[in-house]
N, C-alpha and C. Protein backbone atom coordinates (compact mmCIF):
# COMPACT_ATOMS: atom_id res chain seq x y z
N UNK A 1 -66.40 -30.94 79.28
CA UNK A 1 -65.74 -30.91 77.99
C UNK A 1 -65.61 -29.46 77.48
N UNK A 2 -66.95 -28.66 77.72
CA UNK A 2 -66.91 -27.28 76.94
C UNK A 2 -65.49 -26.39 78.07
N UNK A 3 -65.27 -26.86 79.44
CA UNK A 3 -64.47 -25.74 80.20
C UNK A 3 -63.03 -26.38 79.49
N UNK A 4 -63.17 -27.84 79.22
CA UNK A 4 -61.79 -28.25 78.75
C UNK A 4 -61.37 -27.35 77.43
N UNK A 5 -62.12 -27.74 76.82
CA UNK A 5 -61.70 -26.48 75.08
C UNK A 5 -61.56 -25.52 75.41
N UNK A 6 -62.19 -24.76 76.25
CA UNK A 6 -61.99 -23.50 76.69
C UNK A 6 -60.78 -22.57 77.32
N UNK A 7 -60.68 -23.53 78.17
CA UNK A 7 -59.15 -23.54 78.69
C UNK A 7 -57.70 -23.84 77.80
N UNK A 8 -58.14 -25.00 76.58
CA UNK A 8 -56.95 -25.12 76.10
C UNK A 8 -57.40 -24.44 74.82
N UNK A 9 -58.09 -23.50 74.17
CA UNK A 9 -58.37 -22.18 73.61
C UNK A 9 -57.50 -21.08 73.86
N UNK A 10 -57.56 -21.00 75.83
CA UNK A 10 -56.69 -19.75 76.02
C UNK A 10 -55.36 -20.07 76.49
N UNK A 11 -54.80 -21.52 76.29
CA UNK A 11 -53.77 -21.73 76.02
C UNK A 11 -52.92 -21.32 74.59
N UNK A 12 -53.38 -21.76 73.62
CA UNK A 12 -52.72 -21.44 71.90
C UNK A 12 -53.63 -20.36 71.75
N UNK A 13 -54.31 -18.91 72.33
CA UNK A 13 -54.18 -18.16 72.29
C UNK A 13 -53.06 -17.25 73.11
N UNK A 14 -52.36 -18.09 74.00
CA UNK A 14 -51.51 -17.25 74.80
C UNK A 14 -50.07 -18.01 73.73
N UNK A 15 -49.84 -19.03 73.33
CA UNK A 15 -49.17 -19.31 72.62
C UNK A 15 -48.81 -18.58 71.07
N UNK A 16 -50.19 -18.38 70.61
CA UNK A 16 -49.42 -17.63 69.34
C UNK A 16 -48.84 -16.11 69.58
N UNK A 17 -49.89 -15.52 70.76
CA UNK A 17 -49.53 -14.49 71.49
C UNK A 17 -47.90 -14.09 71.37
N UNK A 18 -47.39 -15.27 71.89
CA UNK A 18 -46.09 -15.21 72.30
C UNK A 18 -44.84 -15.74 71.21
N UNK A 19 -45.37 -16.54 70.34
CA UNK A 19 -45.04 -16.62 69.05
C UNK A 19 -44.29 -15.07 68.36
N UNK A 20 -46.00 -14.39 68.28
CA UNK A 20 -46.15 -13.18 67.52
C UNK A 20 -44.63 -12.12 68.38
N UNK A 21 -44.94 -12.44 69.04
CA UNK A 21 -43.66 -11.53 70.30
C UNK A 21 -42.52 -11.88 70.28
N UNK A 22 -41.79 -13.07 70.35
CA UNK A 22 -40.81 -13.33 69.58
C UNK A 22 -40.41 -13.25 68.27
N UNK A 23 -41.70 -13.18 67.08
CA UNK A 23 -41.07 -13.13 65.76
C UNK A 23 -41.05 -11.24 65.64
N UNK A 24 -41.61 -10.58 66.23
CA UNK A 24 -41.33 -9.34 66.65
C UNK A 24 -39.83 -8.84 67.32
N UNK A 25 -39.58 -9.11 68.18
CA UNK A 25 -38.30 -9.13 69.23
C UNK A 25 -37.02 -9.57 67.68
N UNK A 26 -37.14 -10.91 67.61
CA UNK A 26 -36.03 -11.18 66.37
C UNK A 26 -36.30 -10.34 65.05
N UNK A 27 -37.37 -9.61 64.60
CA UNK A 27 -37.47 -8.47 63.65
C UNK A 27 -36.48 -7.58 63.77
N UNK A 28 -37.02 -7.07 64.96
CA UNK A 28 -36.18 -5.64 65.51
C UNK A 28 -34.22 -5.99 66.10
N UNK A 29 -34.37 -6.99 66.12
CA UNK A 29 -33.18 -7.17 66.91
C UNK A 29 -32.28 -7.29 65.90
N UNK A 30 -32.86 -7.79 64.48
CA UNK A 30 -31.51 -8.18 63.19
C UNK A 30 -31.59 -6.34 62.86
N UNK A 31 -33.07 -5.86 62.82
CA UNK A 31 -32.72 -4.44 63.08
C UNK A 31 -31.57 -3.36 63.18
N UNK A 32 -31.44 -3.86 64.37
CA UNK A 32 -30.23 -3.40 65.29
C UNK A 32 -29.32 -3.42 65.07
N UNK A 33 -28.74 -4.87 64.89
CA UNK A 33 -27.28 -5.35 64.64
C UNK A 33 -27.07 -5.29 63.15
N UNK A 34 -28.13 -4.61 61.87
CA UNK A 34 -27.66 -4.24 60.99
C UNK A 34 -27.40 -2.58 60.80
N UNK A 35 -28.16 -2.20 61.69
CA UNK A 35 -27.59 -0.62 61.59
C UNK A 35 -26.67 -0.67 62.44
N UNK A 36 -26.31 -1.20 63.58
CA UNK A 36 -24.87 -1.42 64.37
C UNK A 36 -23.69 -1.65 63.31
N UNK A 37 -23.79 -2.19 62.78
CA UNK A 37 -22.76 -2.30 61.65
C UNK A 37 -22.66 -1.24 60.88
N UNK A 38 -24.07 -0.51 59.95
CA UNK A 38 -23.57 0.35 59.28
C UNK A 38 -22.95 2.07 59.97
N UNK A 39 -22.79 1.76 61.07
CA UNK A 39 -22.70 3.43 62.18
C UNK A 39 -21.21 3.93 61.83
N UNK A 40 -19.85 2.80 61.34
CA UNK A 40 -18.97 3.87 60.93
C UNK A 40 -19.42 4.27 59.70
N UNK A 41 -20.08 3.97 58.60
CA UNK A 41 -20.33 4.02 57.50
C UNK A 41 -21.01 5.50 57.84
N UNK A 42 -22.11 5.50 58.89
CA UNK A 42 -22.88 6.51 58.72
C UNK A 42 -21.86 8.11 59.51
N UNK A 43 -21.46 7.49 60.54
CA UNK A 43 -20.63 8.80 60.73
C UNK A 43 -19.73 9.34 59.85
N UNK A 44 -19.26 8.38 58.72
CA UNK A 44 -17.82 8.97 57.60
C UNK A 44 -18.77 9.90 56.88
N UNK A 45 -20.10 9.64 56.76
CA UNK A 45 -21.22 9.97 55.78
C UNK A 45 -21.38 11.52 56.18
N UNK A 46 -21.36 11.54 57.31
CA UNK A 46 -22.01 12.88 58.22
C UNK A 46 -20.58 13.62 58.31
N UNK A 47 -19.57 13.28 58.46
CA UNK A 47 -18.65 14.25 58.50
C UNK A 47 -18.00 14.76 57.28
N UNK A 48 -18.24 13.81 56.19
CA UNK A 48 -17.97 14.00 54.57
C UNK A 48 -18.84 15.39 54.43
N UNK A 49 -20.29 15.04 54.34
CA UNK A 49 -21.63 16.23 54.67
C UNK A 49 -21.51 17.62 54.98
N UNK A 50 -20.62 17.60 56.68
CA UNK A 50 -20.77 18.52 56.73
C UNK A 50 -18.80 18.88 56.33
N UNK A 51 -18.15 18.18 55.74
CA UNK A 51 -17.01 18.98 54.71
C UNK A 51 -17.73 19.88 53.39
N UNK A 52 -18.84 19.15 52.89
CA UNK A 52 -19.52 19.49 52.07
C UNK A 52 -20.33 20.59 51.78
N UNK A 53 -20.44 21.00 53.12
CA UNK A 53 -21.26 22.50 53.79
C UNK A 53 -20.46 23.38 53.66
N UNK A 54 -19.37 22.95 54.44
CA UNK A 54 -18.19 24.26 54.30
C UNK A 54 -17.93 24.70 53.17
N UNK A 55 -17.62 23.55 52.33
CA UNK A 55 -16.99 23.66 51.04
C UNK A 55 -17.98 24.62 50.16
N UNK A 56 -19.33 24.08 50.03
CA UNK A 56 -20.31 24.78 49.19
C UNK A 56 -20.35 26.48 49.96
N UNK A 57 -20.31 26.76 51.27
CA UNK A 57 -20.02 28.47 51.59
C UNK A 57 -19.12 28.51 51.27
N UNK A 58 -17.95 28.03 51.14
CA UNK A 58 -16.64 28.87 51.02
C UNK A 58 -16.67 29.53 49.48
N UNK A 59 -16.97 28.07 49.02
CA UNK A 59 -17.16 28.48 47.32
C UNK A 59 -18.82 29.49 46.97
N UNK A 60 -19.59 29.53 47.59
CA UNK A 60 -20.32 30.92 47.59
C UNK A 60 -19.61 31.90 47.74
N UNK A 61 -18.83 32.13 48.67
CA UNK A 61 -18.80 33.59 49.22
C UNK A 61 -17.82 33.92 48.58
N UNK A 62 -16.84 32.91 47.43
CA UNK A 62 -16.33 33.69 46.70
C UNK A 62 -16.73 33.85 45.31
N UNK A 63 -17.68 32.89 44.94
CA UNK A 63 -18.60 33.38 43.16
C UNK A 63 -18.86 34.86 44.01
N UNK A 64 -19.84 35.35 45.22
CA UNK A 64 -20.59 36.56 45.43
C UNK A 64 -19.12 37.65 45.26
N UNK A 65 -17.88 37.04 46.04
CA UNK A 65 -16.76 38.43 46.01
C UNK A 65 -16.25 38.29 44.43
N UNK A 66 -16.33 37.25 43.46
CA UNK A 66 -16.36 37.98 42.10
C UNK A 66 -17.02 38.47 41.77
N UNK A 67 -18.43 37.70 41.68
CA UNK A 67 -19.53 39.37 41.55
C UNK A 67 -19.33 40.40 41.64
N UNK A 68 -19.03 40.45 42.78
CA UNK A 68 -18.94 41.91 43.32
C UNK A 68 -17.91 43.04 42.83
N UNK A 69 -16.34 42.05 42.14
CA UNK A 69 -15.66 42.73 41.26
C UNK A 69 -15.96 43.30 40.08
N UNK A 70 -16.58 42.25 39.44
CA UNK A 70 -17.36 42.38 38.16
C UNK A 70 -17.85 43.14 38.28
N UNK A 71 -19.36 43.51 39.14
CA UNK A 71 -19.77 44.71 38.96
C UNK A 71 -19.54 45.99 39.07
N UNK A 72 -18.28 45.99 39.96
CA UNK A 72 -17.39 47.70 39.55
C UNK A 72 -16.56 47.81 39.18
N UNK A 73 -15.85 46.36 37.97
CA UNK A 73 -15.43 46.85 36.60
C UNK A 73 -16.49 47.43 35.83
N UNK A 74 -17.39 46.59 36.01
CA UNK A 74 -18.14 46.89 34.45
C UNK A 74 -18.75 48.47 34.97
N UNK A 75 -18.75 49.20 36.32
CA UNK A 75 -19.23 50.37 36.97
C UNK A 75 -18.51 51.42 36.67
N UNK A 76 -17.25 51.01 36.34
CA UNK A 76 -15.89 51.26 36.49
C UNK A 76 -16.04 52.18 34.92
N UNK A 77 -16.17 51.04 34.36
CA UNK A 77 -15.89 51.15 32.96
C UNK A 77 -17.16 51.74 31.69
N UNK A 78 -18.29 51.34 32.59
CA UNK A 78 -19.45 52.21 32.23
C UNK A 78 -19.28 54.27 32.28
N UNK A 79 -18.57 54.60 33.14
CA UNK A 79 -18.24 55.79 33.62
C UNK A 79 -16.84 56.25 32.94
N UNK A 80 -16.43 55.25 32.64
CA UNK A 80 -14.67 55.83 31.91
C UNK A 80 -15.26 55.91 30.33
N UNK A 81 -14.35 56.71 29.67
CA UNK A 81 -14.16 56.84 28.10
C UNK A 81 -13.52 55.91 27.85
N UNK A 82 -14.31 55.13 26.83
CA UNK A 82 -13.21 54.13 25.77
C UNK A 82 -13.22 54.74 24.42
N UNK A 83 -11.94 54.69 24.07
CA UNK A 83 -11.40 55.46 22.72
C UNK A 83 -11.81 55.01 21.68
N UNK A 84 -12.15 53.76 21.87
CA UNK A 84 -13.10 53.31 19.95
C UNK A 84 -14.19 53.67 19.96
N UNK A 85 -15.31 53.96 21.41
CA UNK A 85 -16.07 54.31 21.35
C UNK A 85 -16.85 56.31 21.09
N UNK A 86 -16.00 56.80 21.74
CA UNK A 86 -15.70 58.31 21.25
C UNK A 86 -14.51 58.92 20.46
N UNK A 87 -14.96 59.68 19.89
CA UNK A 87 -14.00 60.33 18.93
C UNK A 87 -14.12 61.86 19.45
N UNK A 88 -12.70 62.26 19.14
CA UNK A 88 -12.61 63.92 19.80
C UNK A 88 -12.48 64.42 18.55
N UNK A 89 -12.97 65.99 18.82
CA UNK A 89 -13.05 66.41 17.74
C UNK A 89 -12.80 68.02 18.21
N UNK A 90 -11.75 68.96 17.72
CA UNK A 90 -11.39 70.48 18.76
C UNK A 90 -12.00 71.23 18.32
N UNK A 91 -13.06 71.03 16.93
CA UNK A 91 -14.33 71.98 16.75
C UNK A 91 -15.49 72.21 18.07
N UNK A 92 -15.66 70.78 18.33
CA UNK A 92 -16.72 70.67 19.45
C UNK A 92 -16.42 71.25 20.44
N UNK A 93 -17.87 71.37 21.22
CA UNK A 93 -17.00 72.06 22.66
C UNK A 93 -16.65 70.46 23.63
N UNK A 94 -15.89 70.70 24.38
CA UNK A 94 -15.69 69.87 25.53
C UNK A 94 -14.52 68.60 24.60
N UNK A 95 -14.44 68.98 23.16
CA UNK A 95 -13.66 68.39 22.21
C UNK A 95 -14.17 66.74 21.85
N UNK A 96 -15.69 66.57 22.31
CA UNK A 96 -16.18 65.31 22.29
C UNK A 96 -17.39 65.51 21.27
N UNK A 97 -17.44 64.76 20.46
CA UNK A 97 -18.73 64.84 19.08
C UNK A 97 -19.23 63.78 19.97
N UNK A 98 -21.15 64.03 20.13
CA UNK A 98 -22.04 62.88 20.22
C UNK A 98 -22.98 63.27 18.83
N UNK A 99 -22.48 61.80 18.55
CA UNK A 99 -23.55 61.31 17.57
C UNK A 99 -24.90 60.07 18.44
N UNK A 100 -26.22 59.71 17.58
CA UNK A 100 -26.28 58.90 18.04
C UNK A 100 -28.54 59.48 17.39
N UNK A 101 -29.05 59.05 17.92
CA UNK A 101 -30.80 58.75 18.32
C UNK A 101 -31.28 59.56 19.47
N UNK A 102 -32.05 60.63 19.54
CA UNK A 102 -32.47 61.39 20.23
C UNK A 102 -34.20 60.65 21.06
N UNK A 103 -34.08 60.03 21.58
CA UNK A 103 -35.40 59.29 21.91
C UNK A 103 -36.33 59.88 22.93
N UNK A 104 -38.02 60.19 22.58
CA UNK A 104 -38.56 60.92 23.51
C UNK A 104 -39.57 59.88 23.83
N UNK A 105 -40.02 59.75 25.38
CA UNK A 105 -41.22 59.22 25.86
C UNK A 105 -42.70 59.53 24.87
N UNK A 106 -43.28 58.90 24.85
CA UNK A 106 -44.72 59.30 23.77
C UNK A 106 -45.57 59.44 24.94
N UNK A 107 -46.57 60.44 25.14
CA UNK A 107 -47.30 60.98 25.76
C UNK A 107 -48.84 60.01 25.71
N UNK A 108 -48.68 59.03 24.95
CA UNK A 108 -50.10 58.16 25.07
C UNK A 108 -50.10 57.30 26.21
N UNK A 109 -51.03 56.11 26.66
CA UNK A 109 -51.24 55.65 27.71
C UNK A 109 -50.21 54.45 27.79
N UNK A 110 -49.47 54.07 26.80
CA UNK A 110 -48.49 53.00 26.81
C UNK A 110 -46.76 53.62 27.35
N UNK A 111 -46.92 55.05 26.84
CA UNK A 111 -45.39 55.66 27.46
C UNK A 111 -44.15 55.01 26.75
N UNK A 112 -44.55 54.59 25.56
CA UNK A 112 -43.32 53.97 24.52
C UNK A 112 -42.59 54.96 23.80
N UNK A 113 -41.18 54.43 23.53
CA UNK A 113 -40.13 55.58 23.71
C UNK A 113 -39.85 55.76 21.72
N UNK A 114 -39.84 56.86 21.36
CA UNK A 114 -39.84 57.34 20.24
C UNK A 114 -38.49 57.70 19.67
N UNK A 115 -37.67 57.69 18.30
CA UNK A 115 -36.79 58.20 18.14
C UNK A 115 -37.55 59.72 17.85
């Protein structure tokens, strides 16, 4: 009697065994055939992506080449005379009056700038 149980023990242990292995196998397999389906979805995804790459350098590299204008107008224009801002005057020499705040470094340990 005890070899009989025994034996049909490692029967419905080889049975759920195989149970477990099939409900495994049909897991993975709806798996499959649902990402099989979504693969044009995912390639439109990936080539949209990398339109998206391009697009974001192209549009960098031209915010950086306005930058780059900008900063030698304003280089430009830092170095040129603007007329509301100076006044000539044919007393002066060079015919240019500066007015303005004469500011000197302060000689204490902070180095803060003084009129």
């Amino acid at each position: 009697q005890i070899n009989v149980l025994q034996a049909k023990k490692k029967f419905e242990i080889l049975d759920a065994m195989l149970s477990f292995m099939h409900a495994q196998f049909t897991f993975f397999q709806q798996g499959h055939s649902l990402l099989h389906q979504l693969e044009p979805y995912m390639k439109k995804l990936a080539t949209e992506l990398d339109q998206l790459v391009i697009d974001s350098a192209v549009e960098k590299r031209e915010m950086e080449h306005k930058h780059a204008l900008i900063q030698q107008r304003t280089l430009l224009q830092d170095f040129s005379y603007d007329d509301s801002k100076v006044e000539f005057n044919v007393d002066a020499p060079n015919g240019v009056v500066m007015e303005g705040y004469l500011f000197k470094r302060a000689s204490n340990a902070f180095k803060t700038w003084n009129r």
